[in-house]
C-alpha atoms as a PDB file:
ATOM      1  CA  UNK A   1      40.477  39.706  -7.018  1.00  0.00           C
ATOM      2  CA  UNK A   2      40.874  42.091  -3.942  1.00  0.00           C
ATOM      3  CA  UNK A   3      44.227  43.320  -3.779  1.00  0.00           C
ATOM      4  CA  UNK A   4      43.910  44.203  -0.012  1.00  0.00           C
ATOM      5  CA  UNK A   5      42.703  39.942   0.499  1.00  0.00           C
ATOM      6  CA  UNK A   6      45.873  39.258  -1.843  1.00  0.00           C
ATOM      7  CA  UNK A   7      48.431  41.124   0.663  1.00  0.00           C
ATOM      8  CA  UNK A   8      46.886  40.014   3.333  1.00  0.00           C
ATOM      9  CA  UNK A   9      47.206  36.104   1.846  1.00  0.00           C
ATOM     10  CA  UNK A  10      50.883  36.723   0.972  1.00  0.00           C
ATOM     11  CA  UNK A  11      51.693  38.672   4.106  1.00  0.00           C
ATOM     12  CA  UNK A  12      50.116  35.405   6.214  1.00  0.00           C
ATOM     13  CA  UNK A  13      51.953  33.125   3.789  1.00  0.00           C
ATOM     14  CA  UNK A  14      55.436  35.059   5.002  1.00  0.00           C
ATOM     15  CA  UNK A  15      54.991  34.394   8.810  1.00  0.00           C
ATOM     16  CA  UNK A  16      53.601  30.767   8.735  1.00  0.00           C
ATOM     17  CA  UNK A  17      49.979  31.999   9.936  1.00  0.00           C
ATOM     18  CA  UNK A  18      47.456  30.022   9.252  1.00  0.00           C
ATOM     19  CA  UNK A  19      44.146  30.099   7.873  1.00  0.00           C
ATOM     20  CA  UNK A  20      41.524  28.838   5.975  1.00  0.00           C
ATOM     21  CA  UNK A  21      41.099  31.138   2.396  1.00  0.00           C
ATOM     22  CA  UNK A  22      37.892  31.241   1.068  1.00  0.00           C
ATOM     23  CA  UNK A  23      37.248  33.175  -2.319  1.00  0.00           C
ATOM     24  CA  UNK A  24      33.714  35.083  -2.121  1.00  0.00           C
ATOM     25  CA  UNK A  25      34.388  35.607  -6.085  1.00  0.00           C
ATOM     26  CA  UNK A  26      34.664  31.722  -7.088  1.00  0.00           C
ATOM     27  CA  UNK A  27      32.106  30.298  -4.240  1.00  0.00           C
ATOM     28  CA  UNK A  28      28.676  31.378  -4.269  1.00  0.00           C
ATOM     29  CA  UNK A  29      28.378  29.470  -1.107  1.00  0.00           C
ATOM     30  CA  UNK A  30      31.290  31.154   0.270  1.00  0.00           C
ATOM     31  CA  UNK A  31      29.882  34.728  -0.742  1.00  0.00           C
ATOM     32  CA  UNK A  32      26.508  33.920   0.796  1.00  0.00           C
ATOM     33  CA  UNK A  33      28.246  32.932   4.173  1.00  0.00           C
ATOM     34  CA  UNK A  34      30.297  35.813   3.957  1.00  0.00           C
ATOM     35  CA  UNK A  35      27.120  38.399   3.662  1.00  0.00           C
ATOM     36  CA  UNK A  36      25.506  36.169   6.360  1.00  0.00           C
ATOM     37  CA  UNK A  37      28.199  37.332   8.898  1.00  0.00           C
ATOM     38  CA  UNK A  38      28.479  41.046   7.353  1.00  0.00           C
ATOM     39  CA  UNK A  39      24.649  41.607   7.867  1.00  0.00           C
ATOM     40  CA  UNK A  40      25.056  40.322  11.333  1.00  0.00           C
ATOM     41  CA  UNK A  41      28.477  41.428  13.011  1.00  0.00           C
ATOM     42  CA  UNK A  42      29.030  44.630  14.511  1.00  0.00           C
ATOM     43  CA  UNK A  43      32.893  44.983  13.074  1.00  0.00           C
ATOM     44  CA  UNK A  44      31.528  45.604   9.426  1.00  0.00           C
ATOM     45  CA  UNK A  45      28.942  48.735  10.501  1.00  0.00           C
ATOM     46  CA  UNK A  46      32.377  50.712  10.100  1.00  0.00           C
ATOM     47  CA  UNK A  47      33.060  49.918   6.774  1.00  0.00           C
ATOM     48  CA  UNK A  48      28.934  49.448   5.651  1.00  0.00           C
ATOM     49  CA  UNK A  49      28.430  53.163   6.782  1.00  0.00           C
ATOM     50  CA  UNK A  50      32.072  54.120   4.774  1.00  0.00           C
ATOM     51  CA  UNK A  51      30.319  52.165   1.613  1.00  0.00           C
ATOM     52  CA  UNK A  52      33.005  49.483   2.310  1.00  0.00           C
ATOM     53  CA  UNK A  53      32.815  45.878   1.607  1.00  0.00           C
ATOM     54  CA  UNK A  54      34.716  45.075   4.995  1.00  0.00           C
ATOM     55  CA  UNK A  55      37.320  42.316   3.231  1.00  0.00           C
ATOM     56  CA  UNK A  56      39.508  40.769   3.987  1.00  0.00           C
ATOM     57  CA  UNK A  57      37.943  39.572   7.201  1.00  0.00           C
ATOM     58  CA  UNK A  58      39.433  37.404   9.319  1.00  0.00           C
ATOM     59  CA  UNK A  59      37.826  35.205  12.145  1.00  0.00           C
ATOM     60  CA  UNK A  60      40.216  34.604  14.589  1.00  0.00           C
ATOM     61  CA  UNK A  61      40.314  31.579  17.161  1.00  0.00           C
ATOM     62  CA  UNK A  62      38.238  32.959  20.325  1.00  0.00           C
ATOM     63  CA  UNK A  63      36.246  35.137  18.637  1.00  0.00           C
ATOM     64  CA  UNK A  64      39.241  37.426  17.793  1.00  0.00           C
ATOM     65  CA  UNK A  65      37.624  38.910  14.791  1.00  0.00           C
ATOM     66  CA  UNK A  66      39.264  41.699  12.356  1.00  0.00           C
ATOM     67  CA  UNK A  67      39.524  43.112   9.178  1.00  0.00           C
ATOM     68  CA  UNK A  68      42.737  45.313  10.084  1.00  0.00           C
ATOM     69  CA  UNK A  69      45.126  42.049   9.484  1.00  0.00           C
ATOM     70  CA  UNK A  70      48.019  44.674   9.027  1.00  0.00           C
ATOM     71  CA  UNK A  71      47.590  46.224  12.470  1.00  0.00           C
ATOM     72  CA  UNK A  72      47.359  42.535  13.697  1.00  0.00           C
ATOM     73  CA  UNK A  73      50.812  42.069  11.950  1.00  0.00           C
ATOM     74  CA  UNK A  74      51.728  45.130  14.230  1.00  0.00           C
ATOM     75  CA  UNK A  75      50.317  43.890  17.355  1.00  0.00           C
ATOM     76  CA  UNK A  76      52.440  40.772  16.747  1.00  0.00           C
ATOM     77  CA  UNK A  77      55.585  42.984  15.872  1.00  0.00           C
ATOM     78  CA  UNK A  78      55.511  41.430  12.291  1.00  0.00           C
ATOM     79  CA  UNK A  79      56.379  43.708   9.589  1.00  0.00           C
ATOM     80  CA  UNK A  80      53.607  44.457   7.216  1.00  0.00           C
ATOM     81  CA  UNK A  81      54.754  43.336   2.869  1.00  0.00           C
ATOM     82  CA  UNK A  82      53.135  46.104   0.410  1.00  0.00           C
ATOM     83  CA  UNK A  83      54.419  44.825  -2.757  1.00  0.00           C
ATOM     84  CA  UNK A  84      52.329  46.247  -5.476  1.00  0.00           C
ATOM     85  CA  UNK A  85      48.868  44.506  -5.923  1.00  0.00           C
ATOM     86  CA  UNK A  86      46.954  47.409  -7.998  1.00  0.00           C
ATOM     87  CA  UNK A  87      44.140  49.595  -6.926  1.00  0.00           C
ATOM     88  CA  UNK A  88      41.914  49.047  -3.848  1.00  0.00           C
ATOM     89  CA  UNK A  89      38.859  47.806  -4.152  1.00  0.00           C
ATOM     90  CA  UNK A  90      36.995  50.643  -2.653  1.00  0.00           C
ATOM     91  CA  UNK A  91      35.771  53.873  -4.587  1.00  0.00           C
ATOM     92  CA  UNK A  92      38.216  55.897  -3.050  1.00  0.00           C
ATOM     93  CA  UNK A  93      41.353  53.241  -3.729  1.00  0.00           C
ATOM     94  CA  UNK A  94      41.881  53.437   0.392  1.00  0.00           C
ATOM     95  CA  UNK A  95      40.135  49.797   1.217  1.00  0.00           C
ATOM     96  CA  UNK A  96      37.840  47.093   0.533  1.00  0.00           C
END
């Protein structure tokens, strides 16, 4: 549902990166883990104090945790896709 999760899929999908998807909308079990690591990580207070939900999140091999996959595109000198996927999820339209 998340546009921001859905660019972030197809951008992944483009440069071969792999990772394990998990939709919070179709898995309660996958939501539950989800707010397990939200109420207990230190990289969502950011986006909790913005009223954001801090998706798509991404745990990285040796704890290299983020939710800014397009400035880990960057990092990696990848150029980030921003085909059209609708509004943000976020009040504002700037985020999830």
């Amino acid at each position: 549902m998340c546009p921001d999760c859905r660019k972030c899929k197809v951008n992944f999908d483009e440069y071969g990166i792999e990772y394990t998807f998990i939709d919070i909308t179709e898995s309660l079990g996958g939501l539950k883990e989800f707010l397990r690591l939200r109420d207990n990580k230190e990289i969502f207070e950011p986006y909790k104090e913005k009223g954001k939900i801090g998706i798509p999140f991404v745990m990285g091999k040796n704890g290299e945790d983020f939710c800014d996959w397009e400035k880990y595109l960057v990092d990696k000198g990848l150029e980030v896709k921003n085909e059209a996927f609708g509004q943000a999820c976020s009040i504002d339209g700037k985020g999830c």
